[in-house]
PDB file of N, CA and C in Angstrom:
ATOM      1  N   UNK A   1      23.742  23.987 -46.781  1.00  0.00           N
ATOM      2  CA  UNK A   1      23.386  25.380 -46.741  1.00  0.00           C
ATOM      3  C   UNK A   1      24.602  26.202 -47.167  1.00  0.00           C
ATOM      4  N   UNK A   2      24.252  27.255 -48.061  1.00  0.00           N
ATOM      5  CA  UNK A   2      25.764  28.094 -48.641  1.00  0.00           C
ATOM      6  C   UNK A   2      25.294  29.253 -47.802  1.00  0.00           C
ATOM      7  N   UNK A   3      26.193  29.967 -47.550  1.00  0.00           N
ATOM      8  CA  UNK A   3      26.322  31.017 -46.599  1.00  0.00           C
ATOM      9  C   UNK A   3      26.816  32.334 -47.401  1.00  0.00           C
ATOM     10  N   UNK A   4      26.339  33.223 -47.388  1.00  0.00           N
ATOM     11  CA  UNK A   4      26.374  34.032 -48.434  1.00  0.00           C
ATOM     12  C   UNK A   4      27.635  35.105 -47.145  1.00  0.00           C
ATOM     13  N   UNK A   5      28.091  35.693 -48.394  1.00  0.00           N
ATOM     14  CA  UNK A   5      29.334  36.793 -47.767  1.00  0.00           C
ATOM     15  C   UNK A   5      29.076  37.977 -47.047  1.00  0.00           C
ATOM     16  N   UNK A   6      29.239  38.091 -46.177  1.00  0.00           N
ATOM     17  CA  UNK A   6      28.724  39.555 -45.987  1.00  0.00           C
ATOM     18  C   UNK A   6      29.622  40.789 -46.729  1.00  0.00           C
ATOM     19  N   UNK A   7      28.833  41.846 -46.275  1.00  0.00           N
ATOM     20  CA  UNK A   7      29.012  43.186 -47.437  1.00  0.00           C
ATOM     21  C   UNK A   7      30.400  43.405 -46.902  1.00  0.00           C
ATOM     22  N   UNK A   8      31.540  44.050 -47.808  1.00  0.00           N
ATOM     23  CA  UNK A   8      32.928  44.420 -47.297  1.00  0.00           C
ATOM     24  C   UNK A   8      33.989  43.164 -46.912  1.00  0.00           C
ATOM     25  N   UNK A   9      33.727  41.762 -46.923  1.00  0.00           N
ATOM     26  CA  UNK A   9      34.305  40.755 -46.643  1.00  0.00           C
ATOM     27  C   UNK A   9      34.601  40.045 -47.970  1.00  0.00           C
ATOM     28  N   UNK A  10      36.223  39.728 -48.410  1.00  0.00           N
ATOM     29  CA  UNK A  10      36.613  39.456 -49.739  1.00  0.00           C
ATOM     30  C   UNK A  10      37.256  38.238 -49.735  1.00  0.00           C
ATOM     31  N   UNK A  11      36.820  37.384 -50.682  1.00  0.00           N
ATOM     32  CA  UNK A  11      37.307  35.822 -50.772  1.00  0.00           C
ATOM     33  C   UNK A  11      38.393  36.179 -50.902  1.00  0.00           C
ATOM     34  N   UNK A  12      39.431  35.192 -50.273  1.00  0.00           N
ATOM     35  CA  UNK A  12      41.023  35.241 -50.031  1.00  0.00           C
ATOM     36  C   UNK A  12      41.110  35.255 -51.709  1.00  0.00           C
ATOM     37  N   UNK A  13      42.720  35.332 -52.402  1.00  0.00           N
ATOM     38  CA  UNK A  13      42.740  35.016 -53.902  1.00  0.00           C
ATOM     39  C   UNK A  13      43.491  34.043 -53.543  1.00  0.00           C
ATOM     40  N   UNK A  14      44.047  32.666 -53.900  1.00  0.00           N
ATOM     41  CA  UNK A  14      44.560  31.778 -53.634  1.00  0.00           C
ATOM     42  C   UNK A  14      45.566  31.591 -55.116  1.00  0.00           C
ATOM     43  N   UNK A  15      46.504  31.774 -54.887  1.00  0.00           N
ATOM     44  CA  UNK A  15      47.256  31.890 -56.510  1.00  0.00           C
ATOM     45  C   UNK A  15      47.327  30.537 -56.769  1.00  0.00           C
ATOM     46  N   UNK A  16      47.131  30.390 -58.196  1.00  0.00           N
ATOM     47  CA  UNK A  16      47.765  28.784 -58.676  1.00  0.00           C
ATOM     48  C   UNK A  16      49.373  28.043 -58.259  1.00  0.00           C
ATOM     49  N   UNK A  17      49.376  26.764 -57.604  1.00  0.00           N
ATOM     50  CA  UNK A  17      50.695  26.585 -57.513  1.00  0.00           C
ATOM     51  C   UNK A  17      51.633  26.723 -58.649  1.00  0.00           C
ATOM     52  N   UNK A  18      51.654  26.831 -60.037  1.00  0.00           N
ATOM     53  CA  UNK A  18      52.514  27.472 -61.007  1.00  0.00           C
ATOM     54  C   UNK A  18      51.933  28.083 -61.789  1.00  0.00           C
ATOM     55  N   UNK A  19      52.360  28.950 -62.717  1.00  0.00           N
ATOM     56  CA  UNK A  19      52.130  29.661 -63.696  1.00  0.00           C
ATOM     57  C   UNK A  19      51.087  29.067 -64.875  1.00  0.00           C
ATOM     58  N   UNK A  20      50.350  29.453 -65.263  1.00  0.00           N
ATOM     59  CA  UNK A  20      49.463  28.449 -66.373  1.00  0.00           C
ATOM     60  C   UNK A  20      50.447  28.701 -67.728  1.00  0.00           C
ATOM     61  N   UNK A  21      50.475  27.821 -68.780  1.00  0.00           N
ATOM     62  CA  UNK A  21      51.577  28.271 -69.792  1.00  0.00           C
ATOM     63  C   UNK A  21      50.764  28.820 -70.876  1.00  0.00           C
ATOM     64  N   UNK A  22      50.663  29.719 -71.419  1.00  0.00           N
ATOM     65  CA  UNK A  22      50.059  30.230 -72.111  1.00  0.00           C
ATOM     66  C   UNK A  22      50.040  29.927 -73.594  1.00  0.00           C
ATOM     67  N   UNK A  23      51.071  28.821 -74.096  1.00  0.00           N
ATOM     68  CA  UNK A  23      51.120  27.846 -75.278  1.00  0.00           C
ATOM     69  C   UNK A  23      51.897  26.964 -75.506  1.00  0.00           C
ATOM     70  N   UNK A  24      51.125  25.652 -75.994  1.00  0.00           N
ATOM     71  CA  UNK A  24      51.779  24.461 -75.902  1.00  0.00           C
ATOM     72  C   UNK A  24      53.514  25.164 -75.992  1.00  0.00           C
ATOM     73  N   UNK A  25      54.248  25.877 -76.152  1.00  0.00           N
ATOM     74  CA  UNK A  25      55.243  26.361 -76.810  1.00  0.00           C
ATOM     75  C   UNK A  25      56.128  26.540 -75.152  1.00  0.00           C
ATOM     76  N   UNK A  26      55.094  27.009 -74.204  1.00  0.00           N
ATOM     77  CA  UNK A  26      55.496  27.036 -72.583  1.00  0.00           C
ATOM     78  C   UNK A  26      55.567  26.668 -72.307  1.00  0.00           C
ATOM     79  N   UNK A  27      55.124  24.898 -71.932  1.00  0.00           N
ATOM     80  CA  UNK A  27      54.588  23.858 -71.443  1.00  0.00           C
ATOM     81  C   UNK A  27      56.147  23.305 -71.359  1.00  0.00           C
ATOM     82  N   UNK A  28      56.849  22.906 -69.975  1.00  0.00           N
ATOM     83  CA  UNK A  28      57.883  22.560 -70.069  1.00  0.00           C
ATOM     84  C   UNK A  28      58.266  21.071 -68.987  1.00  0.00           C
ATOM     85  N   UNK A  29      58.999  20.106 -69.238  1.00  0.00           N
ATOM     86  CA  UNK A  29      58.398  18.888 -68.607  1.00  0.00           C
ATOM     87  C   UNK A  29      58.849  19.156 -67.181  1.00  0.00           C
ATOM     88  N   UNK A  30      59.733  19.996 -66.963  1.00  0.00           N
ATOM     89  CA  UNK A  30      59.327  20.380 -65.429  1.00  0.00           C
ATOM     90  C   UNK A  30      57.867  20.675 -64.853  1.00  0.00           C
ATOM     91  N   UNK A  31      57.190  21.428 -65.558  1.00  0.00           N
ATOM     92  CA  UNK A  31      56.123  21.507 -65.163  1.00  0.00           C
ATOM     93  C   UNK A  31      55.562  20.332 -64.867  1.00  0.00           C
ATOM     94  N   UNK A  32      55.229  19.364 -65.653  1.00  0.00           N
ATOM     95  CA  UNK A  32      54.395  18.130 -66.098  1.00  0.00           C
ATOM     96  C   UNK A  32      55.342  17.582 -64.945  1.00  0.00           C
ATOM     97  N   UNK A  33      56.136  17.407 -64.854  1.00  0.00           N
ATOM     98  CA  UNK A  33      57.183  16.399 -63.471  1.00  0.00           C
ATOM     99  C   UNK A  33      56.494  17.334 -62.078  1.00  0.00           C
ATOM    100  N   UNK A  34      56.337  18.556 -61.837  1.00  0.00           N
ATOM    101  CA  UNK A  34      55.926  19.591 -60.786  1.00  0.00           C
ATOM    102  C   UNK A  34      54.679  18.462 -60.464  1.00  0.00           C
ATOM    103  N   UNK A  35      53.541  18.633 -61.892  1.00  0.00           N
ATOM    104  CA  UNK A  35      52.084  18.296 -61.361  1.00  0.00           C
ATOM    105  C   UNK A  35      51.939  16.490 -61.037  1.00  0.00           C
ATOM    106  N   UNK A  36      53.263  15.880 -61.842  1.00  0.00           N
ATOM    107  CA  UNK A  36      53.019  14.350 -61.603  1.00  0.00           C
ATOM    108  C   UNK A  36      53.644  14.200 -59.534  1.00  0.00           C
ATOM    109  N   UNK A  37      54.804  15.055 -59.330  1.00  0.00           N
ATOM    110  CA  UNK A  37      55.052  14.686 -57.944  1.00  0.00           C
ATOM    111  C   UNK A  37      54.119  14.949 -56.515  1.00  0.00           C
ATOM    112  N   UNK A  38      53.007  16.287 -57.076  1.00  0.00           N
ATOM    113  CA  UNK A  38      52.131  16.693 -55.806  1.00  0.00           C
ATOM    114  C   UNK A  38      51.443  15.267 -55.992  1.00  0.00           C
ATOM    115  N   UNK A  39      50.979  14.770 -57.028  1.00  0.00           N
ATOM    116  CA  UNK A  39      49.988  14.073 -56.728  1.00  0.00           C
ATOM    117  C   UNK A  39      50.184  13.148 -55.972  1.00  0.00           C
ATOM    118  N   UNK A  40      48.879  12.850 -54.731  1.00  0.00           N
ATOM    119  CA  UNK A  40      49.339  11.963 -53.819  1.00  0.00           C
ATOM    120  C   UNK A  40      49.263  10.375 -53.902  1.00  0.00           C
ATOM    121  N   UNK A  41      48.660   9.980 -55.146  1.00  0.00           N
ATOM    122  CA  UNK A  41      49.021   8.598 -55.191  1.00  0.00           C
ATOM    123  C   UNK A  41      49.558   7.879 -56.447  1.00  0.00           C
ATOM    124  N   UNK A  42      50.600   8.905 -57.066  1.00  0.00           N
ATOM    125  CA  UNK A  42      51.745   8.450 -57.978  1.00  0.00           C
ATOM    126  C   UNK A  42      52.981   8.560 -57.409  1.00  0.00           C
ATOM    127  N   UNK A  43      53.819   7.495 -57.654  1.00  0.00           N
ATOM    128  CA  UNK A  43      55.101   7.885 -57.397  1.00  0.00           C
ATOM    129  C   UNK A  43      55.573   8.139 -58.568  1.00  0.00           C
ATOM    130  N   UNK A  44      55.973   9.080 -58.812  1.00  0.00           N
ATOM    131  CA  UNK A  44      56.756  10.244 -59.979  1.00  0.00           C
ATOM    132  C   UNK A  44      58.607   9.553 -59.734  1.00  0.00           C
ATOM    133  N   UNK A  45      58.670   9.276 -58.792  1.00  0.00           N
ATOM    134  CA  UNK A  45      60.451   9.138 -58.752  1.00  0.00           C
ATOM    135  C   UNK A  45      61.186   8.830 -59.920  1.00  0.00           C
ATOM    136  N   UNK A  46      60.345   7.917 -60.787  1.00  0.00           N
ATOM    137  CA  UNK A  46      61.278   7.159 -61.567  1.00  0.00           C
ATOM    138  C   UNK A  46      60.483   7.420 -63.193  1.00  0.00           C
ATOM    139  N   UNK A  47      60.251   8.723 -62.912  1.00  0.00           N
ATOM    140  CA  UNK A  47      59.105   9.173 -64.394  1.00  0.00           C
ATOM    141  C   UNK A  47      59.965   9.954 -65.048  1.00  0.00           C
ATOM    142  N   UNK A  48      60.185  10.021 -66.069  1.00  0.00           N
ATOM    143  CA  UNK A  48      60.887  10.950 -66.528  1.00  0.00           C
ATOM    144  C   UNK A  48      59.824  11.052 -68.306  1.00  0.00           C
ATOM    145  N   UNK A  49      59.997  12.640 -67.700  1.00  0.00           N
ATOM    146  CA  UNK A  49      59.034  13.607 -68.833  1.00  0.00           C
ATOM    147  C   UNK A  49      59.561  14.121 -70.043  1.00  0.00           C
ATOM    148  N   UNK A  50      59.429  14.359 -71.276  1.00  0.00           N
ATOM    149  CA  UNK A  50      59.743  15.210 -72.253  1.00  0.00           C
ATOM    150  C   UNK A  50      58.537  15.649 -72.974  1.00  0.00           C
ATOM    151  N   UNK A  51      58.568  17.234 -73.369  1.00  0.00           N
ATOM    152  CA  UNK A  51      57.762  17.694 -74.113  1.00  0.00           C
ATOM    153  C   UNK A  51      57.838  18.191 -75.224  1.00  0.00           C
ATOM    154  N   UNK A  52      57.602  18.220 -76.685  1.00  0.00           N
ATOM    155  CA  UNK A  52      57.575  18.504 -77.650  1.00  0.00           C
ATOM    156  C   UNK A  52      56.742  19.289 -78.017  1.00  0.00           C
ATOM    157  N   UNK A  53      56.187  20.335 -78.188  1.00  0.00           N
ATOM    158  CA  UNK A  53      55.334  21.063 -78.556  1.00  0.00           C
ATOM    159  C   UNK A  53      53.556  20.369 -78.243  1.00  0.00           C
ATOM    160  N   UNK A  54      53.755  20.599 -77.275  1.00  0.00           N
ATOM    161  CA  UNK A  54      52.370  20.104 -76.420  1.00  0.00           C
ATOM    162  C   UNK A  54      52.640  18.862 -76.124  1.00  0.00           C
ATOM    163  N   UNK A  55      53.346  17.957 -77.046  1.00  0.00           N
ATOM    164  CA  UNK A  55      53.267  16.626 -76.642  1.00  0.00           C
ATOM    165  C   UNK A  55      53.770  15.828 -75.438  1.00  0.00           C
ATOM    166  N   UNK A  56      53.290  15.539 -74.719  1.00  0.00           N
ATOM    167  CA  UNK A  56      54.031  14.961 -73.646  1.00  0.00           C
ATOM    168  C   UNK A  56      54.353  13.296 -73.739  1.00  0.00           C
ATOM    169  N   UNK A  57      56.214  13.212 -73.859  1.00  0.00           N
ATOM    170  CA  UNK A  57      55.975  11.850 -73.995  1.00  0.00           C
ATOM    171  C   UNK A  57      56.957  11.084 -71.961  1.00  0.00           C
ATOM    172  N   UNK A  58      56.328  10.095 -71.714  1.00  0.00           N
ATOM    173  CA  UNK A  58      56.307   9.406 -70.686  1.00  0.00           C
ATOM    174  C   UNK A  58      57.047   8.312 -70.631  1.00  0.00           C
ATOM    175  N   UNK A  59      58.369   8.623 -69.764  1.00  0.00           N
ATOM    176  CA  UNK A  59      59.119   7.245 -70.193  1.00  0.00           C
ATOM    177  C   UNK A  59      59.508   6.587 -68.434  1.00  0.00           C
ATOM    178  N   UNK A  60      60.136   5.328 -68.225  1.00  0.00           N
ATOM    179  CA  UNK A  60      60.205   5.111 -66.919  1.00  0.00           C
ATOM    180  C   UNK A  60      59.592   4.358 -66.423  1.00  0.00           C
ATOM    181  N   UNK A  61      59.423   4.085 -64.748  1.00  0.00           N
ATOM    182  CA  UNK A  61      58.762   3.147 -64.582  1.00  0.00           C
ATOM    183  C   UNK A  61      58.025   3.393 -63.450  1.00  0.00           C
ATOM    184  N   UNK A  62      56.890   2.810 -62.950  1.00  0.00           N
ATOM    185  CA  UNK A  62      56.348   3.429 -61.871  1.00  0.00           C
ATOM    186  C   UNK A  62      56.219   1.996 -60.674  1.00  0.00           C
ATOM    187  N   UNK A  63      55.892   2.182 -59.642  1.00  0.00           N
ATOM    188  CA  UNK A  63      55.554   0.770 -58.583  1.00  0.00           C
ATOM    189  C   UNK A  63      54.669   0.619 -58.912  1.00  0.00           C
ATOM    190  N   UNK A  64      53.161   0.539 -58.975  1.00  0.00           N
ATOM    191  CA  UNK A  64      52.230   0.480 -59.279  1.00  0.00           C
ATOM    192  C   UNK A  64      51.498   0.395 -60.903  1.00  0.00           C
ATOM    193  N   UNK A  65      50.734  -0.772 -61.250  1.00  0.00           N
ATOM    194  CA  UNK A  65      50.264   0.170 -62.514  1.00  0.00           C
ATOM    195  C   UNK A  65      49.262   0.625 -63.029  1.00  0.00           C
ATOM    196  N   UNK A  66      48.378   1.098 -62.164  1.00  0.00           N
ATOM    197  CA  UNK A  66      47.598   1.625 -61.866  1.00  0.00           C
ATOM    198  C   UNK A  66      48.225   3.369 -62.081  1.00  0.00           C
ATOM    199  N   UNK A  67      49.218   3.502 -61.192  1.00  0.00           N
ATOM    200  CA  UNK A  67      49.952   4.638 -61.356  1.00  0.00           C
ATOM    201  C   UNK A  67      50.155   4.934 -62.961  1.00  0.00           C
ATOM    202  N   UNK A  68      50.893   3.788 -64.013  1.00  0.00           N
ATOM    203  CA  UNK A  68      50.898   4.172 -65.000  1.00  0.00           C
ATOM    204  C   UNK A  68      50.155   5.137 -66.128  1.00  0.00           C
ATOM    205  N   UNK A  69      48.670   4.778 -65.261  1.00  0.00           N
ATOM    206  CA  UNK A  69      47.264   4.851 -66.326  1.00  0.00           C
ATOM    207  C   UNK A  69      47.206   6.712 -65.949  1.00  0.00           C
ATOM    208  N   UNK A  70      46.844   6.514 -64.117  1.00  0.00           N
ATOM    209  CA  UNK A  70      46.679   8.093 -63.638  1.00  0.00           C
ATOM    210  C   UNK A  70      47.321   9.236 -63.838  1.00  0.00           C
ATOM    211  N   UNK A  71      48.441   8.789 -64.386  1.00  0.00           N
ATOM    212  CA  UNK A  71      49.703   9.399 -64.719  1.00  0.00           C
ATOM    213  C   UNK A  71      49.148  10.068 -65.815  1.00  0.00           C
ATOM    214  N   UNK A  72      48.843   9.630 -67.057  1.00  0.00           N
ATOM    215  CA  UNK A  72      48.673  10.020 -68.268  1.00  0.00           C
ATOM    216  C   UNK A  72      47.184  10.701 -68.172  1.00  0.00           C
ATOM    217  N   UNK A  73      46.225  10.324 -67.388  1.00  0.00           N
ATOM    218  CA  UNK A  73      44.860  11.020 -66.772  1.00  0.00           C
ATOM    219  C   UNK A  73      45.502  12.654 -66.540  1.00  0.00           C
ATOM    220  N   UNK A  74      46.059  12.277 -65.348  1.00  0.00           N
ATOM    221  CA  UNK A  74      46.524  13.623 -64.915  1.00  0.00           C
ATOM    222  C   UNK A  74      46.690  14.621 -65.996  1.00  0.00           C
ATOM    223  N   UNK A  75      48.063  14.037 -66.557  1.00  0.00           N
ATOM    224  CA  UNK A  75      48.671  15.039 -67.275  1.00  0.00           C
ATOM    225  C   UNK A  75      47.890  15.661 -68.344  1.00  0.00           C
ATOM    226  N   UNK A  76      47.176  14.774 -68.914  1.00  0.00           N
ATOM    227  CA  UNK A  76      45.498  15.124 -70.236  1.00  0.00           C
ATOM    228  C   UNK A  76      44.922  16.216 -69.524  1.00  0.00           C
ATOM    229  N   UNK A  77      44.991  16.152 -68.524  1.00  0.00           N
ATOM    230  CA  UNK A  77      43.766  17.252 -67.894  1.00  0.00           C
ATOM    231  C   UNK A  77      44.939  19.295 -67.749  1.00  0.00           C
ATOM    232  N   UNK A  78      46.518  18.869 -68.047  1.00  0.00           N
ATOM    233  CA  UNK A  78      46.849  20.194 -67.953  1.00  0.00           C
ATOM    234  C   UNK A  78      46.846  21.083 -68.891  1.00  0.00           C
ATOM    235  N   UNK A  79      46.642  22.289 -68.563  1.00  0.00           N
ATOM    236  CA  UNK A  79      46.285  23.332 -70.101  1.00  0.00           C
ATOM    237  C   UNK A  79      47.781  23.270 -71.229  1.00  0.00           C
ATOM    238  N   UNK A  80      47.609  23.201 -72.283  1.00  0.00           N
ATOM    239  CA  UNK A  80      48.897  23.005 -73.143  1.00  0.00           C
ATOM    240  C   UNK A  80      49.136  21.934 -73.312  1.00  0.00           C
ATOM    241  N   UNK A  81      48.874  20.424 -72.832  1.00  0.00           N
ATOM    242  CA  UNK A  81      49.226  19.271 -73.519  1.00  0.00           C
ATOM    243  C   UNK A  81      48.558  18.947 -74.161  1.00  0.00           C
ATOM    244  N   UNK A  82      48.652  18.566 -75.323  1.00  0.00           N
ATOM    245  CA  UNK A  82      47.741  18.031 -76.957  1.00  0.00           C
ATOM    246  C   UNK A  82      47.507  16.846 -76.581  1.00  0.00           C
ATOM    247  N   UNK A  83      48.633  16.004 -76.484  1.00  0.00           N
ATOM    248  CA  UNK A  83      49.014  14.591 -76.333  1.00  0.00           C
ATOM    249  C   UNK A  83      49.746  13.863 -75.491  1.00  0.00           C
ATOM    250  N   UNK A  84      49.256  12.701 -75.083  1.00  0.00           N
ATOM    251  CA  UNK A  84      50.702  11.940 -73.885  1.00  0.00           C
ATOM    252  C   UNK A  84      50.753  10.616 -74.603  1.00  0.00           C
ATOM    253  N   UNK A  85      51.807  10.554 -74.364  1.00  0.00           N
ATOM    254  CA  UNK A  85      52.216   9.192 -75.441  1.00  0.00           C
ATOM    255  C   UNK A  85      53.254   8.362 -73.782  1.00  0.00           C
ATOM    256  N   UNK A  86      52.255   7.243 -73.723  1.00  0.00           N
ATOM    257  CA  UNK A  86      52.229   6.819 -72.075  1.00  0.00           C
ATOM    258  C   UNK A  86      53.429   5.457 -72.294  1.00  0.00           C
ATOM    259  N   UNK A  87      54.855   5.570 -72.297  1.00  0.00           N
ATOM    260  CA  UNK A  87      55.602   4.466 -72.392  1.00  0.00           C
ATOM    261  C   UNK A  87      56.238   3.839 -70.873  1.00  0.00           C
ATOM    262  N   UNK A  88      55.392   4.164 -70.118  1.00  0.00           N
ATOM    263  CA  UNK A  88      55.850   3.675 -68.415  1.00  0.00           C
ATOM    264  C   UNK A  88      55.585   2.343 -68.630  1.00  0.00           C
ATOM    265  N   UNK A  89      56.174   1.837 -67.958  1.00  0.00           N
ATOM    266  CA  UNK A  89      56.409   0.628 -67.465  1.00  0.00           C
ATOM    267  C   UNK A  89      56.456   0.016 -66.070  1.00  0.00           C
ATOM    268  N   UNK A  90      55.481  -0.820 -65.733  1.00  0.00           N
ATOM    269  CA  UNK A  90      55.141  -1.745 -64.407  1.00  0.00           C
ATOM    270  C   UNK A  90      56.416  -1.982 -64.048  1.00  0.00           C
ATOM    271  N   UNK A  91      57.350  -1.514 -62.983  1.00  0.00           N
ATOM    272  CA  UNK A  91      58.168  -2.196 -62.346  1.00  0.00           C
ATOM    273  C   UNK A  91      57.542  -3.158 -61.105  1.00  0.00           C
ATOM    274  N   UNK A  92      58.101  -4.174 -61.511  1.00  0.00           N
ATOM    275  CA  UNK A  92      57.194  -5.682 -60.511  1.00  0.00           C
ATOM    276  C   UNK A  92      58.589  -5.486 -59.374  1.00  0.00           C
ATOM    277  N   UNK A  93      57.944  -5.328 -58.312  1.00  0.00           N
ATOM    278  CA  UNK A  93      59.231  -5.386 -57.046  1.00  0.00           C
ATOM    279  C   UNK A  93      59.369  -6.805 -56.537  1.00  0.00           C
TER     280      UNK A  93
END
């Protein structure tokens, strides 16, 4: 059941946790390192990002490699990346 609002009562605004970049030209691998560390089942520690004009390339290694794959999922899905060019590597512990 959706519950409709009553009259005079205003949805909170919830700001985005960063700035959206407004062209591949913004898109900076801090960012892309920002959205790889919230996520809760990559470890980002040992990722290291560079971006080229949208391109995001992926170097490093992750525990998991599974992580490798989600990694490059993720990042496809942020506004301004064209491309991820996924060179992580399975570290076997």
């Amino acid at each position: 059941m959706i519950s409709k609002q009553s009259k005079g009562q205003k949805k909170p605004i919830v700001p985005p946790a960063r700035p959206r970049p407004e062209t591949e030209k913004d898109l900076t691998a801090d960012d892309i390192s920002y959205m790889l560390g919230r996520h809760p089942e990559i470890d980002a520690s040992d990722i290291v990002v560079r971006v080229d004009r949208g391109e995001v390339i992926l170097t490093g290694s992750v525990p998991e490699e599974r992580m490798k794959f989600m990694a490059a999922e993720v990042i496809k899905l942020i506004h301004g990346v064209r491309s991820v060019s996924n060179q992580l590597k399975h570290a076997r512990v």
